[in-house]
Structure formats: C-alpha cells, structure tokens
C-alpha atoms as a PDB file:
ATOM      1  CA  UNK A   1      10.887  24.806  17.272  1.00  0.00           C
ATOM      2  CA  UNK A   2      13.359  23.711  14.450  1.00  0.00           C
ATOM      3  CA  UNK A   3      13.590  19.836  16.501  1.00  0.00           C
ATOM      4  CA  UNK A   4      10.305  19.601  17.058  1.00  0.00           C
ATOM      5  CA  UNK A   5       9.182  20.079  13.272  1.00  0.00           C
ATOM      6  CA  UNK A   6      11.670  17.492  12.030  1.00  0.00           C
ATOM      7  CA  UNK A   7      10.612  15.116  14.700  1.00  0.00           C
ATOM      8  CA  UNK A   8       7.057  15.885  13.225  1.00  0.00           C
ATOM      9  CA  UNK A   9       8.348  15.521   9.844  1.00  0.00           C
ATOM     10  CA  UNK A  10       9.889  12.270  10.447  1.00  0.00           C
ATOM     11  CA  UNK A  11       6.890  10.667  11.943  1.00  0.00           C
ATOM     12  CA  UNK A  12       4.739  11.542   9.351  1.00  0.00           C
ATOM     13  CA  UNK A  13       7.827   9.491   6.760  1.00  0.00           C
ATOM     14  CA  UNK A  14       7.250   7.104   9.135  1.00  0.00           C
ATOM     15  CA  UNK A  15       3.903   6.678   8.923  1.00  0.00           C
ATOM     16  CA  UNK A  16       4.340   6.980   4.908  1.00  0.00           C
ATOM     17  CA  UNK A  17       6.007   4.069   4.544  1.00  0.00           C
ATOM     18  CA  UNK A  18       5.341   2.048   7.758  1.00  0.00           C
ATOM     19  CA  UNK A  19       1.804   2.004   7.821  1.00  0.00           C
ATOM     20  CA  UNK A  20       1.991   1.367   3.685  1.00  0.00           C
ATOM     21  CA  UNK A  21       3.952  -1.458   4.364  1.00  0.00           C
ATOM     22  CA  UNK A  22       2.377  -3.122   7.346  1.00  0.00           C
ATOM     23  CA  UNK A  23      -0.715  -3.286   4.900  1.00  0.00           C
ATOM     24  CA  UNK A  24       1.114  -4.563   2.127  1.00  0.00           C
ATOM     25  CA  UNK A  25       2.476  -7.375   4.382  1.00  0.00           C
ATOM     26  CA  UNK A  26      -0.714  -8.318   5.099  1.00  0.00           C
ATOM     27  CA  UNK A  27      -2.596  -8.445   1.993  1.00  0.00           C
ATOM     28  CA  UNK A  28       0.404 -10.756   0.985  1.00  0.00           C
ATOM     29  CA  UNK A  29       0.275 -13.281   3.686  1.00  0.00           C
ATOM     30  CA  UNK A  30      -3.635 -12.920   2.725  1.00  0.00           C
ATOM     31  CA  UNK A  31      -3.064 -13.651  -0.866  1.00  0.00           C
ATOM     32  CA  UNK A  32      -0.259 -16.277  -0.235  1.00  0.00           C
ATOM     33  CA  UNK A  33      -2.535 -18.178   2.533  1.00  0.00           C
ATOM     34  CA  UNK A  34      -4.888 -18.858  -0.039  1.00  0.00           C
ATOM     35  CA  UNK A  35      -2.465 -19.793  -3.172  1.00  0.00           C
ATOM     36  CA  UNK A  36      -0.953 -22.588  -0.280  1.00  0.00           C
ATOM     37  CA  UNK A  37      -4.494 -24.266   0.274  1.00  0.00           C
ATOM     38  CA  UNK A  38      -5.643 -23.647  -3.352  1.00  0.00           C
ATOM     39  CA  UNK A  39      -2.512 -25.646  -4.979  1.00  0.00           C
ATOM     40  CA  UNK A  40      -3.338 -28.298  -2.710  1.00  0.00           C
ATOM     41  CA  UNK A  41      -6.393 -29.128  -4.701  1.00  0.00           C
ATOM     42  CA  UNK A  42      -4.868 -27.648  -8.309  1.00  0.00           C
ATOM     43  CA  UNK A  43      -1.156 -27.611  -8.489  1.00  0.00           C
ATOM     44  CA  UNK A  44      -0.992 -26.355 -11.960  1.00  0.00           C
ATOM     45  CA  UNK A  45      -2.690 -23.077 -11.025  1.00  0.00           C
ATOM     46  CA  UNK A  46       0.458 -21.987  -9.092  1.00  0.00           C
ATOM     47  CA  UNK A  47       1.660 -19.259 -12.110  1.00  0.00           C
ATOM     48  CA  UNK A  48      -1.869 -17.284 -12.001  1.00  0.00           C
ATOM     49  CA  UNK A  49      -2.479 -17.060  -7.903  1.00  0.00           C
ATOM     50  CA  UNK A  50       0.885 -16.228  -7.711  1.00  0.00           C
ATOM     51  CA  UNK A  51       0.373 -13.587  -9.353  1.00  0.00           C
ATOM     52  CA  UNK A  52      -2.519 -12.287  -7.881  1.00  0.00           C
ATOM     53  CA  UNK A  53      -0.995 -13.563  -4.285  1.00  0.00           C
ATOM     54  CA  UNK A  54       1.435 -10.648  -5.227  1.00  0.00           C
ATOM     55  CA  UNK A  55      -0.386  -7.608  -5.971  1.00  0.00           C
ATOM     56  CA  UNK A  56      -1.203  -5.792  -2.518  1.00  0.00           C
ATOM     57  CA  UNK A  57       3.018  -5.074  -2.647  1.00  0.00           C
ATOM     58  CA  UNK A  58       2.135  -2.062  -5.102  1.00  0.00           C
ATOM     59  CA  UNK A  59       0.782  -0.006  -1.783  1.00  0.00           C
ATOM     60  CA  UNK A  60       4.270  -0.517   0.234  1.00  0.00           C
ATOM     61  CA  UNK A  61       6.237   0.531  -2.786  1.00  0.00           C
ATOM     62  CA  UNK A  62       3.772   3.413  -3.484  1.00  0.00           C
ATOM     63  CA  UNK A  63       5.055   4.887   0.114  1.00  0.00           C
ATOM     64  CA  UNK A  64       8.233   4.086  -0.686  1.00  0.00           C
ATOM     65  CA  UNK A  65       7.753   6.279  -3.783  1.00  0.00           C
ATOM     66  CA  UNK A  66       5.810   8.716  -1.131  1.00  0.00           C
ATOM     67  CA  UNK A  67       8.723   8.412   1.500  1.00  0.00           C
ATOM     68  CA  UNK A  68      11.758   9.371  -1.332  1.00  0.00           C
ATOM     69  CA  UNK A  69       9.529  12.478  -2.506  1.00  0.00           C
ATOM     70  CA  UNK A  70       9.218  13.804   0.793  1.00  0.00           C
ATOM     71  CA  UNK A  71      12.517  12.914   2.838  1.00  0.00           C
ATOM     72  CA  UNK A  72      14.314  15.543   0.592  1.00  0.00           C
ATOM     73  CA  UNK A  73      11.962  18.210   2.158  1.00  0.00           C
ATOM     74  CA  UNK A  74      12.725  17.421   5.677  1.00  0.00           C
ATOM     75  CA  UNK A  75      15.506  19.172   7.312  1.00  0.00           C
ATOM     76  CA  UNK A  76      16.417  21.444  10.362  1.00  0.00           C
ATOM     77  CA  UNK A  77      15.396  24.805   8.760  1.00  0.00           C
ATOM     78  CA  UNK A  78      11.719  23.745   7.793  1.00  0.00           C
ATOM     79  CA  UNK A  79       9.001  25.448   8.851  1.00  0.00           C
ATOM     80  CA  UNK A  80       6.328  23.941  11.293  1.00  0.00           C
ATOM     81  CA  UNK A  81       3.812  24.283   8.275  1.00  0.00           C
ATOM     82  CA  UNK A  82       6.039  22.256   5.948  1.00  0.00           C
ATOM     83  CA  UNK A  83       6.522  19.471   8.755  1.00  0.00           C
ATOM     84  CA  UNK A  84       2.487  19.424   9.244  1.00  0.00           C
ATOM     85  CA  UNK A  85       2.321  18.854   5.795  1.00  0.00           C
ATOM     86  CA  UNK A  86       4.614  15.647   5.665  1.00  0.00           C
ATOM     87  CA  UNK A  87       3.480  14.348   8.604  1.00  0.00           C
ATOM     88  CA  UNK A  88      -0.530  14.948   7.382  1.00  0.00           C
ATOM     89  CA  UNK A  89       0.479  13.579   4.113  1.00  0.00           C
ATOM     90  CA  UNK A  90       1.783  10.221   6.227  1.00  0.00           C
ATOM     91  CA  UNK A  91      -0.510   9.880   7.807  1.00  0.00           C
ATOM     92  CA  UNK A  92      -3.243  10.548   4.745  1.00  0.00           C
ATOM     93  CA  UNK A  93      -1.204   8.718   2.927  1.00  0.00           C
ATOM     94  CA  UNK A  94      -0.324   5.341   5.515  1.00  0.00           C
ATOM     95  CA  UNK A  95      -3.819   4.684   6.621  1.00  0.00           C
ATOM     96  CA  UNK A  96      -5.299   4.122   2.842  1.00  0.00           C
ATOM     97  CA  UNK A  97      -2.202   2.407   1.850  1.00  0.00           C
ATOM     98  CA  UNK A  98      -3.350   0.308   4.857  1.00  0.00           C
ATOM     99  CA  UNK A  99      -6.814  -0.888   4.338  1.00  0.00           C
ATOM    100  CA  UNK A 100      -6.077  -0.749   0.327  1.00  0.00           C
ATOM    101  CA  UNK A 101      -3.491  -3.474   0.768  1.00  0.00           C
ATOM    102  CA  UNK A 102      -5.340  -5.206   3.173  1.00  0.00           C
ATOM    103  CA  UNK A 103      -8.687  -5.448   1.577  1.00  0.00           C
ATOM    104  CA  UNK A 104      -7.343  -6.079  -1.779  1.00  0.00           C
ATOM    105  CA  UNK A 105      -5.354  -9.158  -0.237  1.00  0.00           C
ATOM    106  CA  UNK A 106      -8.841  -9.971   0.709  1.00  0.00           C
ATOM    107  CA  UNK A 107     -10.422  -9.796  -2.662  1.00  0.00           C
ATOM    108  CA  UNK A 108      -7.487 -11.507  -3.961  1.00  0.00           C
ATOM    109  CA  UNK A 109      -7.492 -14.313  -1.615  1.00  0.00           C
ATOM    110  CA  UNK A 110     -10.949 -14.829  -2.399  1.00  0.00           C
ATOM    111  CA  UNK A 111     -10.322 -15.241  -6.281  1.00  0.00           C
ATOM    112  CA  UNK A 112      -7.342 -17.320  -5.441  1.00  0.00           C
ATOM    113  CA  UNK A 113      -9.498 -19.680  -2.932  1.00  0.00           C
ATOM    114  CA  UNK A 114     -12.347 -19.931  -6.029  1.00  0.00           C
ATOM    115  CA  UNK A 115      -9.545 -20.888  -8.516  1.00  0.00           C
ATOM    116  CA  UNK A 116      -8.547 -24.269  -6.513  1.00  0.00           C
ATOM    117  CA  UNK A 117     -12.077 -25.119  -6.474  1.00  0.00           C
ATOM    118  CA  UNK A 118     -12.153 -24.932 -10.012  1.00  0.00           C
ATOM    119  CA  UNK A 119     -13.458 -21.777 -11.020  1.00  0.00           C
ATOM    120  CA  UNK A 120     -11.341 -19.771 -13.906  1.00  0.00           C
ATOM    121  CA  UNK A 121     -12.034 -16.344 -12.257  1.00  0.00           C
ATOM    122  CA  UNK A 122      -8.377 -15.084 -12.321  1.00  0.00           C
ATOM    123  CA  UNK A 123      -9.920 -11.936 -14.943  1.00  0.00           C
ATOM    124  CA  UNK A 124     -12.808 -11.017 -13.036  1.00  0.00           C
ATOM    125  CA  UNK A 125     -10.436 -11.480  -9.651  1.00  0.00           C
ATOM    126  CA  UNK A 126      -7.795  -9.136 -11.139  1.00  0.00           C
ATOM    127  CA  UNK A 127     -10.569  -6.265 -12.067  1.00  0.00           C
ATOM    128  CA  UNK A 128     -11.569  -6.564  -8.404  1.00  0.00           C
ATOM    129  CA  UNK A 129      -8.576  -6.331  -7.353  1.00  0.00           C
ATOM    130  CA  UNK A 130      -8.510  -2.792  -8.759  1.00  0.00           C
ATOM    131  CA  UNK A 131     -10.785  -1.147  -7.062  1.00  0.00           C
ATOM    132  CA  UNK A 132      -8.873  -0.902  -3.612  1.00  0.00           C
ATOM    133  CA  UNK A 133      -5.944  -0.364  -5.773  1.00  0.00           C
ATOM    134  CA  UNK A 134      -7.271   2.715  -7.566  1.00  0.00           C
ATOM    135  CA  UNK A 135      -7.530   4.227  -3.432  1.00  0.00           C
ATOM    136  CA  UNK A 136      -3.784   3.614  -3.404  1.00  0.00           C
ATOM    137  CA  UNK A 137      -3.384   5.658  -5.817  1.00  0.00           C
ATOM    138  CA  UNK A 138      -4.988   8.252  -5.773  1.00  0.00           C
ATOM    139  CA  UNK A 139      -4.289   8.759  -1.752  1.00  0.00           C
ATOM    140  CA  UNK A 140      -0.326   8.517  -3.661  1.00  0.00           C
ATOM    141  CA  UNK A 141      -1.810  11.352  -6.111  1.00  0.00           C
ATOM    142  CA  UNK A 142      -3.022  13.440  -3.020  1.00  0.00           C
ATOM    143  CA  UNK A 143       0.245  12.959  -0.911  1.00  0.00           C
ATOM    144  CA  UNK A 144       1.889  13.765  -3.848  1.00  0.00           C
ATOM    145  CA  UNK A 145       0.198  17.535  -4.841  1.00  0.00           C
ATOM    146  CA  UNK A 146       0.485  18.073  -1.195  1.00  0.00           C
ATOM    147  CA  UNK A 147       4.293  18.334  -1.578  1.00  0.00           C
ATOM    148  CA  UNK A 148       3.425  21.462  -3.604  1.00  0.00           C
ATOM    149  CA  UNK A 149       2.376  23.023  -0.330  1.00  0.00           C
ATOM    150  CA  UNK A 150       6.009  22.989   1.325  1.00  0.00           C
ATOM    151  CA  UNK A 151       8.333  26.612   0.704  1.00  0.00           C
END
C-alpha cells in the first residue's frame, strides 16, 4: 500500500506542475505570436507587448510554488489519504493552471494584436488579463489549504 500511495502522490506533483506548465507554455507562444506580427506594423511597441506576451508564466511558477509545498509531504510512510490529497490537489490545481494560462495568453494576444493596429489598449489589456489570473490563484490558494489536510 505504502508504493502505491507515493506513486499516487507523485502523479498528482506531476500533474501540479506539468499540467501548470504546459498551459503556461502556451499562453506564451500565444502572447509572443502576436507581439511578432504586431511589431511588424509598430516596432516601437516591442517594451509594452513584451510585457504582456509574458504574463501567462505566473501559472507555471504558481505550480512550481504548488509542487515545492507538497513534495516535502510525499514519502514512503504516507497514508493513502495524504497521497489522495496531493494527487487531488494536482490535479485541482493543473487543470486551472491550464486553461488560466491558456486563456489569458488569449486575452493577451488579443490586446497585443490591437496595439500594432494602433490602438493604446495595453491598460485595459492588462486588467483583462487579470481575470483568468485571479483563477490561478485562487485554485494556488485552494491547493494550498488543502496541504492542511495531510497528518
């Protein structure tokens, strides 16, 4: 029983991080797709898109955060409780980190794509931008208290 909780454990850091990061990669090639066609019409606007370009990366280091609170909970004497807890909270955890990144790449992108027509939207783009954001963190919050549940 010991193995197979900290083979369930270790999925669910897995998933913590993984699925975090896979959605942090793509909100960034999102974001950076349109900052490459946008400075093609307005060069000079390279500073502001790059910075909104860069802002799904918050949900892969949120699991990171996620993934350092939790590995020091995962070893050979833990309970099958305490492993259903990491791996629930990775996989809580992973799949909004997911779609936050993702979707906020998309909002992003979209601000970004407005800039190099001209528009100076880079405020109301970064306000949007926080609303995925704000699922980040509190699915961070949630994975977080759930840590209190492990002996």
């Amino acid at each position: 029983m010991d193995r197979f909780a900290v083979i369930y454990a270790t999925l669910g850091l897995g998933l913590m991080f993984g699925l975090s990061g896979v959605g942090s990669v793509i909100g960034l090639v999102s974001g950076g797709n349109a900052v490459v066609g946008a400075l093609r019409k307005r060069p000079e606007i390279f500073g502001t898109t790059l910075v909104l370009s860069g802002l799904p990366a918050t949900q892969g280091l949120y699991g990171f955060v996620a993934y350092i609170i939790y590995q020091g909970h995962v070893s050979a004497s833990m309970t099958l409780f305490d492993a259903a807890v990491v791996f629930g909270a990775g996989l809580g955890f992973g799949v909004v980190a997911l779609f936050s990144a993702i979707k906020m790449g998309q909002v992003c992108a979209a601000g970004i794509s407005s800039m190099g027509s001209g528009h100076n939207v880079f405020g109301s783009t970064l306000v949007l931008a926080a609303f995925p954001e704000f699922y980040a963190i509190l699915g961070l919050v949630a994975a977080i208290l759930m840590a209190g549940l492990i002996k």
